[in-house]
Protein backbone atom coordinates (compact mmCIF):
# COMPACT_ATOMS: atom_id res chain seq x y z
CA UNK A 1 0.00 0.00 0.00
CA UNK A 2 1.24 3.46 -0.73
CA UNK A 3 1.31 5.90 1.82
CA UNK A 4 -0.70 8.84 1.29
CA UNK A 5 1.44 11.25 3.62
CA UNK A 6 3.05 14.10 2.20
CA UNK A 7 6.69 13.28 1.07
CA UNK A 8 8.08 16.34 2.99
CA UNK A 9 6.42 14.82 6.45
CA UNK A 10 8.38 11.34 5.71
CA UNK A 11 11.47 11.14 7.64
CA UNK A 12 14.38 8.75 6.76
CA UNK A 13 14.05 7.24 10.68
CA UNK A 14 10.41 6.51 8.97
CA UNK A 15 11.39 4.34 6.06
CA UNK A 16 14.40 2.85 8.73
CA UNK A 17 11.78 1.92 10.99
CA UNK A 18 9.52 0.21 8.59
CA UNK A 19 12.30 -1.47 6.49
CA UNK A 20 13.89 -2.78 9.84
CA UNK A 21 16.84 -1.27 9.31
CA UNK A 22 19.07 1.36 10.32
CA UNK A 23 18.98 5.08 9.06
CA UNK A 24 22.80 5.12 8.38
CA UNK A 25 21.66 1.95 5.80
CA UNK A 26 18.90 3.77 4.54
CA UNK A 27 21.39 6.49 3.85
CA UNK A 28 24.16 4.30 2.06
CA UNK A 29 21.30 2.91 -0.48
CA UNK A 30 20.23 6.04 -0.94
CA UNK A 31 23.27 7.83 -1.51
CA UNK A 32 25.00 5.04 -3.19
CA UNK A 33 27.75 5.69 -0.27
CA UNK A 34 28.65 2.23 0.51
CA UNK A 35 28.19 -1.79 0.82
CA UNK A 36 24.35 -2.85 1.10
CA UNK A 37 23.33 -6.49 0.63
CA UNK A 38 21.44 -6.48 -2.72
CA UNK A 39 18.01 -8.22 -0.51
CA UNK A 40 18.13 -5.11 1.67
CA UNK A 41 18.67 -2.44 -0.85
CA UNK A 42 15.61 -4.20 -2.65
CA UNK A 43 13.27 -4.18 0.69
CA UNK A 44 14.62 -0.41 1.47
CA UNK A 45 13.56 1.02 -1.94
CA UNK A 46 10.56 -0.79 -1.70
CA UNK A 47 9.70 1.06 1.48
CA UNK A 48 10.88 4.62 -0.25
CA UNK A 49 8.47 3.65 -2.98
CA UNK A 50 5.45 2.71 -0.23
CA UNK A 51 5.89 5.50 1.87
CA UNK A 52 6.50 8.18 -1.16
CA UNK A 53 9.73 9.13 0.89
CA UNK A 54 12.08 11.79 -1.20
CA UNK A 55 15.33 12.42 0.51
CA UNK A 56 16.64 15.64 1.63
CA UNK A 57 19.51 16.92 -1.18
CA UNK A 58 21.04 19.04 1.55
CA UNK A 59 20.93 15.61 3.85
CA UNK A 60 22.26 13.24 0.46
CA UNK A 61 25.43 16.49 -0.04
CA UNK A 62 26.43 16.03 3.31
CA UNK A 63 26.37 12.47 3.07
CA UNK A 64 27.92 12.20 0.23
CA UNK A 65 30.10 15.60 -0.18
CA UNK A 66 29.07 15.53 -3.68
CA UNK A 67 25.64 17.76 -4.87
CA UNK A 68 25.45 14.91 -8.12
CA UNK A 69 24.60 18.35 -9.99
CA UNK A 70 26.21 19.91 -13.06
CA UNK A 71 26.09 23.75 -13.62
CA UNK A 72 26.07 25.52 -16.95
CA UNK A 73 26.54 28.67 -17.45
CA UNK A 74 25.80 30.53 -21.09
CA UNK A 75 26.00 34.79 -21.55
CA UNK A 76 22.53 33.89 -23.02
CA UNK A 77 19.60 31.63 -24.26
CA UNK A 78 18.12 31.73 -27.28
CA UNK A 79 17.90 30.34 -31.02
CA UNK A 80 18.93 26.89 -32.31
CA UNK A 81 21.80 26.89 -31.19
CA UNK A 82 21.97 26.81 -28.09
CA UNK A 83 18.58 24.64 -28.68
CA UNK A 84 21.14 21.79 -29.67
CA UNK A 85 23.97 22.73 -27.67
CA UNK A 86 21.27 21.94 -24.87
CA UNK A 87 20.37 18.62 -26.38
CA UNK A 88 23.44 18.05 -26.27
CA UNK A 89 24.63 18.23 -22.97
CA UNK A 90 21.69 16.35 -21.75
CA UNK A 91 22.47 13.43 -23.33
CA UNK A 92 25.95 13.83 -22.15
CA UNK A 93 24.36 14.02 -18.14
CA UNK A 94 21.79 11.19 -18.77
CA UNK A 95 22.65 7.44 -17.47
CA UNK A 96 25.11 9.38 -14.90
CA UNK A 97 22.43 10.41 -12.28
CA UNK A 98 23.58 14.25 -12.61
CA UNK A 99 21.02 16.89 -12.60
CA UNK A 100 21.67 20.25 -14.68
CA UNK A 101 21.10 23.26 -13.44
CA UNK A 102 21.19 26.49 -16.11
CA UNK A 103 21.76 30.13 -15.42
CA UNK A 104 22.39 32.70 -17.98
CA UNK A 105 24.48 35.91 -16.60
CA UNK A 106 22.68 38.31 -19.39
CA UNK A 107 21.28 40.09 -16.72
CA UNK A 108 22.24 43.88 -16.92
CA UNK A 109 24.88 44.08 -14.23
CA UNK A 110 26.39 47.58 -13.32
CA UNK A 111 28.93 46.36 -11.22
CA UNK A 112 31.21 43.89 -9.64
CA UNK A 113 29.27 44.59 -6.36
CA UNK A 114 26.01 43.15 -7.84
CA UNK A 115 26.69 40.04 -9.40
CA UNK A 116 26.10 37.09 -7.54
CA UNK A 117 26.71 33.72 -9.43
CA UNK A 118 23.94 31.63 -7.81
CA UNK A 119 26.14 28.46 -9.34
CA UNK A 120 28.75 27.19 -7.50
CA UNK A 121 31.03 25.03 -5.26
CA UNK A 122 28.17 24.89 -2.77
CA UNK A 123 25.37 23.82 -4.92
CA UNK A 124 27.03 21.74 -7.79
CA UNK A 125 29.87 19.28 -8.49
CA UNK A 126 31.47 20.78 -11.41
CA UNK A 127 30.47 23.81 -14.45
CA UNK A 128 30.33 23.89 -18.05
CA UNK A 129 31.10 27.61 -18.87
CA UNK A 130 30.00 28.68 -22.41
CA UNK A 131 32.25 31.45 -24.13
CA UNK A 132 31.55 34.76 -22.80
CA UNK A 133 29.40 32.93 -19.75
CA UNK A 134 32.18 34.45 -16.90
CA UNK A 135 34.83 36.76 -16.65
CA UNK A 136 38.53 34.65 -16.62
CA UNK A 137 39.40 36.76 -13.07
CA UNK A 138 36.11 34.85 -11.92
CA UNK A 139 36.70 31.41 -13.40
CA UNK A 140 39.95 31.59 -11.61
CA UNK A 141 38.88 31.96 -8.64
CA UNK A 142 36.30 28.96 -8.66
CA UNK A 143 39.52 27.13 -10.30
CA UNK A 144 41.12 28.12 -7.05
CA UNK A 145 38.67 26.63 -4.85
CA UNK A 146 39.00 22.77 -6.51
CA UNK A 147 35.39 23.29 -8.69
CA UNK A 148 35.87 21.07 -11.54
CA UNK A 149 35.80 23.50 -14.97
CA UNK A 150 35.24 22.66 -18.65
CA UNK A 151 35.13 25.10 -21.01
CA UNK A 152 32.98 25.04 -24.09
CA UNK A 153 34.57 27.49 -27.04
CA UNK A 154 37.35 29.21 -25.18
CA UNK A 155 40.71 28.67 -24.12
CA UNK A 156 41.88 27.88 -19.93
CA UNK A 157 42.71 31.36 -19.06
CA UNK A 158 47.14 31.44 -18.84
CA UNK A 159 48.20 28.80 -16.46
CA UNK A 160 44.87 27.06 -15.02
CA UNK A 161 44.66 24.34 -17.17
CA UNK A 162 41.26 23.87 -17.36
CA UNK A 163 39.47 21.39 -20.08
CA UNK A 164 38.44 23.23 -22.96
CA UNK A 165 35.87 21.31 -26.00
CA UNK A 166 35.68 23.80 -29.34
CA UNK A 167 35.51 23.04 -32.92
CA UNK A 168 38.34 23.30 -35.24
CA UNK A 169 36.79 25.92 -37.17
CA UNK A 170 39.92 27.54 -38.67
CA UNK A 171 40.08 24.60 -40.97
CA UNK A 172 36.40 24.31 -41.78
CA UNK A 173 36.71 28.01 -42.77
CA UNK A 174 40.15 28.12 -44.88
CA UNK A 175 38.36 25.03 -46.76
CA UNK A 176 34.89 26.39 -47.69
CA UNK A 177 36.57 29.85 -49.14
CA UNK A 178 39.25 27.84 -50.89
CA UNK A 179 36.00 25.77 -52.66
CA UNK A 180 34.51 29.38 -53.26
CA UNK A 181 38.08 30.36 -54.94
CA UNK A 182 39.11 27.28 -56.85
CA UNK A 183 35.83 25.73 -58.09
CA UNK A 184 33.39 28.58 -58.68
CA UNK A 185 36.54 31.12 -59.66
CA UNK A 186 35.24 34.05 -57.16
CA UNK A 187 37.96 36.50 -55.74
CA UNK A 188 36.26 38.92 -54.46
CA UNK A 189 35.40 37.60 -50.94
CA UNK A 190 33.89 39.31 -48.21
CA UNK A 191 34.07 38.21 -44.70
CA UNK A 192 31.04 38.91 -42.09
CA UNK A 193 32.70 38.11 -38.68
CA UNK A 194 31.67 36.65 -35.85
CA UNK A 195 30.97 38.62 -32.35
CA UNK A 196 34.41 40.12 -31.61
CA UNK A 197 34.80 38.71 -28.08
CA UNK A 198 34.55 34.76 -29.62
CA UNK A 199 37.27 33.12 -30.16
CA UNK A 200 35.29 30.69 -32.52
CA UNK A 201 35.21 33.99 -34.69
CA UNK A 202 39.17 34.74 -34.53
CA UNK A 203 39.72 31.01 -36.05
CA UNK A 204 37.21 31.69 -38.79
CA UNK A 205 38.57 34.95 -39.49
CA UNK A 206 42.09 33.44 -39.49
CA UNK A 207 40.79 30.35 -42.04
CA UNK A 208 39.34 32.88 -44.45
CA UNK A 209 42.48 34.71 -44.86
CA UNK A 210 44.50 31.69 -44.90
CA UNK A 211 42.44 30.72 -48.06
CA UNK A 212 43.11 34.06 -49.58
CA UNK A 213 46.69 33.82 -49.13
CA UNK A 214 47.35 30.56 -49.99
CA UNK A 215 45.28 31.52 -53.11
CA UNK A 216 47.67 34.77 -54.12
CA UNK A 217 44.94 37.07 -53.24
CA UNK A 218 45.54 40.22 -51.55
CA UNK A 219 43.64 40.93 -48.22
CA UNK A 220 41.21 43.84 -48.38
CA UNK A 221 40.14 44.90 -45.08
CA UNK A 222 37.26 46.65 -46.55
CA UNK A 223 35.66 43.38 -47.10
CA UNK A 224 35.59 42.49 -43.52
CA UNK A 225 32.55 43.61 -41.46
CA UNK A 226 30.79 42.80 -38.05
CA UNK A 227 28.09 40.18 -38.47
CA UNK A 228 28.29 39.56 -35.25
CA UNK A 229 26.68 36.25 -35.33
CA UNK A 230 23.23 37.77 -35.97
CA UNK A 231 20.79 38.15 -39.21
CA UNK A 232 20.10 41.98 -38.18
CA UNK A 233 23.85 42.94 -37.76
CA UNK A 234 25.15 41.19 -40.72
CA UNK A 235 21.88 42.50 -43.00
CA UNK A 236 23.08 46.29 -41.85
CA UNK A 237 26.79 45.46 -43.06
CA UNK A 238 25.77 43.51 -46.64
CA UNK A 239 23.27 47.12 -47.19
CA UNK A 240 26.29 49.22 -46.80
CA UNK A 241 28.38 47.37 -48.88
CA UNK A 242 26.24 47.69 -51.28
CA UNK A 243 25.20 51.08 -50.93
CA UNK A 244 29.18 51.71 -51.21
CA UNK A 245 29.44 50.07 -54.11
CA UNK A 246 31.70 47.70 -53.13
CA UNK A 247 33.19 45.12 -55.11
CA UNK A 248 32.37 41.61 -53.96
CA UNK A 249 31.32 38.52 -55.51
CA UNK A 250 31.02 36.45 -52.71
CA UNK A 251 30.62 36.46 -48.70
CA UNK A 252 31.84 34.00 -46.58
CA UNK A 253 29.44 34.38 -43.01
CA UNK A 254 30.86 33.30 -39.96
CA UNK A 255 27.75 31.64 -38.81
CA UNK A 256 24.08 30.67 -40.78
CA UNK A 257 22.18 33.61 -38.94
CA UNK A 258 24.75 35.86 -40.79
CA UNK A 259 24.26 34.64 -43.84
CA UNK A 260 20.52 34.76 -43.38
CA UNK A 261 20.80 38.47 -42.99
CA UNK A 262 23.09 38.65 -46.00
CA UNK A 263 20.33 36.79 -48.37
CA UNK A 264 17.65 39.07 -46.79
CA UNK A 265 20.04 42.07 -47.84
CA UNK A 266 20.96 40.91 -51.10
CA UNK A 267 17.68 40.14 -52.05
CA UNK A 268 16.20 43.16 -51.53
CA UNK A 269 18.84 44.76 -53.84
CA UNK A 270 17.96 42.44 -56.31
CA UNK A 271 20.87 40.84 -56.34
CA UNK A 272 21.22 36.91 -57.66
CA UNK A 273 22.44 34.20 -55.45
CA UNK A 274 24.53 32.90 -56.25
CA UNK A 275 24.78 34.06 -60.14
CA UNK A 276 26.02 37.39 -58.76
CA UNK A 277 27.01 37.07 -55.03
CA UNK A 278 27.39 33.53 -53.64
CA UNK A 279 26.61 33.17 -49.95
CA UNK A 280 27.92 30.51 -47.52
CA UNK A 281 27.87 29.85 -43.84
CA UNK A 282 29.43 27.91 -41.16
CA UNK A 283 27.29 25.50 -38.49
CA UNK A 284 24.71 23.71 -41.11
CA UNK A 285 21.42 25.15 -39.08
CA UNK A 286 18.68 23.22 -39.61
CA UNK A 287 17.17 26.18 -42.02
CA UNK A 288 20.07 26.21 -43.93
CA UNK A 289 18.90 23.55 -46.23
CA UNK A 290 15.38 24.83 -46.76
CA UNK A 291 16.60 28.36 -47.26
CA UNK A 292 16.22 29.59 -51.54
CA UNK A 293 18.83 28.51 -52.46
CA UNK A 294 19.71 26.05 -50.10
CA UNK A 295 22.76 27.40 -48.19
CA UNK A 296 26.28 26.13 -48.57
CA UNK A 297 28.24 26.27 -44.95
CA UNK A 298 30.31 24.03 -42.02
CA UNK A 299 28.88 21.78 -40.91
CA UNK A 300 29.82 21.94 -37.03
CA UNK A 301 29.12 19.39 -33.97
CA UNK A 302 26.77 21.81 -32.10
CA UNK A 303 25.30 19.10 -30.39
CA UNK A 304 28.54 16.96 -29.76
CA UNK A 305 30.31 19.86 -28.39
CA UNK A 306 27.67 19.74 -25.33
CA UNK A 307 27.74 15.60 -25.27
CA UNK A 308 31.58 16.18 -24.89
CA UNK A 309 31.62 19.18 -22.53
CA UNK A 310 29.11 17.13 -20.15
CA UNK A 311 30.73 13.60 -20.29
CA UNK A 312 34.29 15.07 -19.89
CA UNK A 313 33.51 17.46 -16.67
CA UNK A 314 31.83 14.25 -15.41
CA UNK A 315 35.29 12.44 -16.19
CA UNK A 316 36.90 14.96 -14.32
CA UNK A 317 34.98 15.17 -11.10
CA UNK A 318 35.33 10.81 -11.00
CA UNK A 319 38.44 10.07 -12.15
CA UNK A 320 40.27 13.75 -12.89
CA UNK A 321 41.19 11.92 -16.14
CA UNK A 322 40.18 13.97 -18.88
CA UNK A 323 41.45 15.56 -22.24
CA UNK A 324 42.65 19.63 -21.71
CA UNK A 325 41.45 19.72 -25.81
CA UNK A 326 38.58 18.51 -27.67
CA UNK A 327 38.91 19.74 -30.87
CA UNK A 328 35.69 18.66 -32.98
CA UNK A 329 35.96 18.13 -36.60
CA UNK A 330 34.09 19.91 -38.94
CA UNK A 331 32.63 19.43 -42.86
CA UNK A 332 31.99 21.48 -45.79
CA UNK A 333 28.62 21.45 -46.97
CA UNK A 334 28.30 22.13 -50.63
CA UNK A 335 24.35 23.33 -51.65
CA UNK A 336 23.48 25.59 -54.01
CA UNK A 337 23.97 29.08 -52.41
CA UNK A 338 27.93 29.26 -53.52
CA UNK A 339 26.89 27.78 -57.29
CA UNK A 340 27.27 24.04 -56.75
């Protein structure tokens, strides 16, 4: 028979009493702490499941010295994304019996005085920090207290060695311009960057004029602008580009939403894509095939990079045997945006 009491008025001296056993038992099973005859775990849970009992976390932390909670922390949540990245890392979590807790820090703070970061050493067993999620002066200092770190898209800060999972994008980049250069024979390439505080955007920058060097093409720094890893910023740049009249039969976007706005601001100057601008991207969103014409970009492990972030922080607070780099491929993905 199930007990019909609330959960919170169940005590653990409750489910002792009626299992016949002692509460420091009850607590190993529980907590996984230690040795428990497999017939008396069985008859304990049983009695959990009868008497609807839910154990305290701060009781199971102190037991245990371990929260069995993850923390992420992102600058922000929205768009796919960080949809996948999500996806992702839950996948990474599940069959480990971590929970996840999320907290974005886009929150408008005015000074040092008023942030409080509500994850920490207290409450979890280890953080994911997403590029741009913390400050390096304030990952160091949770580094300094023994919180087990993995980055996700930025580099350990000088000297903390922390674990760091990214995608090789400088590669993915320098290969979709070259395919832009040697197959459909454009040389007039324009570059909308990424957010200038990425670092994903400094490789993709750095692959793009790899391609143009390695291709005898002279740099043009007029042919750079701010995307900024968003349709609206990188619409603004393609309209005064054009309004400039400048030169350019191709841009290479640093991200899909960028060359969304590009299309948008192409189109509406009647321009043909890709007969007289080609477009391409980098990260394969899922719109990217159903766009008109379907885009050409990199395809990039969005969802692996959080599967990877996940299972190696949860390497590291087990075993502290992990990998300081995880450097995920990526694949050009030829459609018919760039003329293929």
């Amino acid at each position: 028979m199930i007990d019909t009491r609330e959960p919170s008025h169940v005590t653990i001296a409750d489910v002792a009493q009626r299992a016949k056993v002692s509460t420091a038992t009850v607590s190993r099973v529980v907590n996984k702490s230690g040795l428990v005859a497999p017939e008396t775990a069985d008859r304990v849970w049983s009695v959990i499941r009868q008497l609807n009992y839910v154990p305290h976390m701060g009781a199971r932390v102190l037991a245990s010295q371990k929260s069995r909670t993850l923390g992420l922390i992102l600058p922000g949540i929205s768009g796919y994304f960080f949809s996948e990245l999500l996806r992702g890392i839950e996948n990474g979590v599940a069959g480990y019996d971590y929970s996840l807790l999320i907290y974005s820090t886009h929150r408008g703070v005015t000074s040092e005085q008023d942030f409080y970061l509500p994850l920490n050493e207290h409450n979890t067993d280890g953080l994911i920090i997403f590029t741009e999620g913390l400050e390096k002066d304030e990952i160091a200092r949770l580094t300094a207290r023994q919180l087990p770190i993995v980055l996700l898209h930025q580099s350990s800060p000088a000297g903390l060695g922390i674990p760091c999972v990214t995608f090789e994008n400088k590669n993915g980049s320098r290969a979709i311009v070259e395919h832009l250069i040697k197959v459909h024979k454009r040389r007039r390439i324009a570059h909308l960057a990424g957010s200038e505080r990425q670092e994903d955007s400094y490789w993709r920058e750095l692959g793009y004029r790899q391609a143009l060097e390695q291709n005898d093409i002279v740099f043009d720094p007029v042919l750079v602008a701010l995307g900024d890893f968003e349709a609206e910023a990188a619409e603004e740049a393609v309209d005064k580009w054009l309004a400039e009249d400048v030169e350019l039969d191709a841009i290479f976007a640093a991200d899909d939403e960028s060359a969304l706005g590009a299309i948008t601001a192409l189109r509406r100057a009647g321009k043909r894509i890709p007969q007289d601008i080609a477009v391409v991207g980098f990260d394969d969103a899922p719109f990217s095939r159903h766009l008109t014409p379907a885009l050409t970009t990199v395809r990039a492990p969005i969802e692996g990079a959080g599967k990877a972030a996940a299972e190696q922080l949860i390497r590291l607070i087990e075993s502290s045997q992990v990998d300081l780099l995880t450097l995920l491929p990526t694949e050009p993905i030829f459609r018919q945006s760039c003329g293929c």
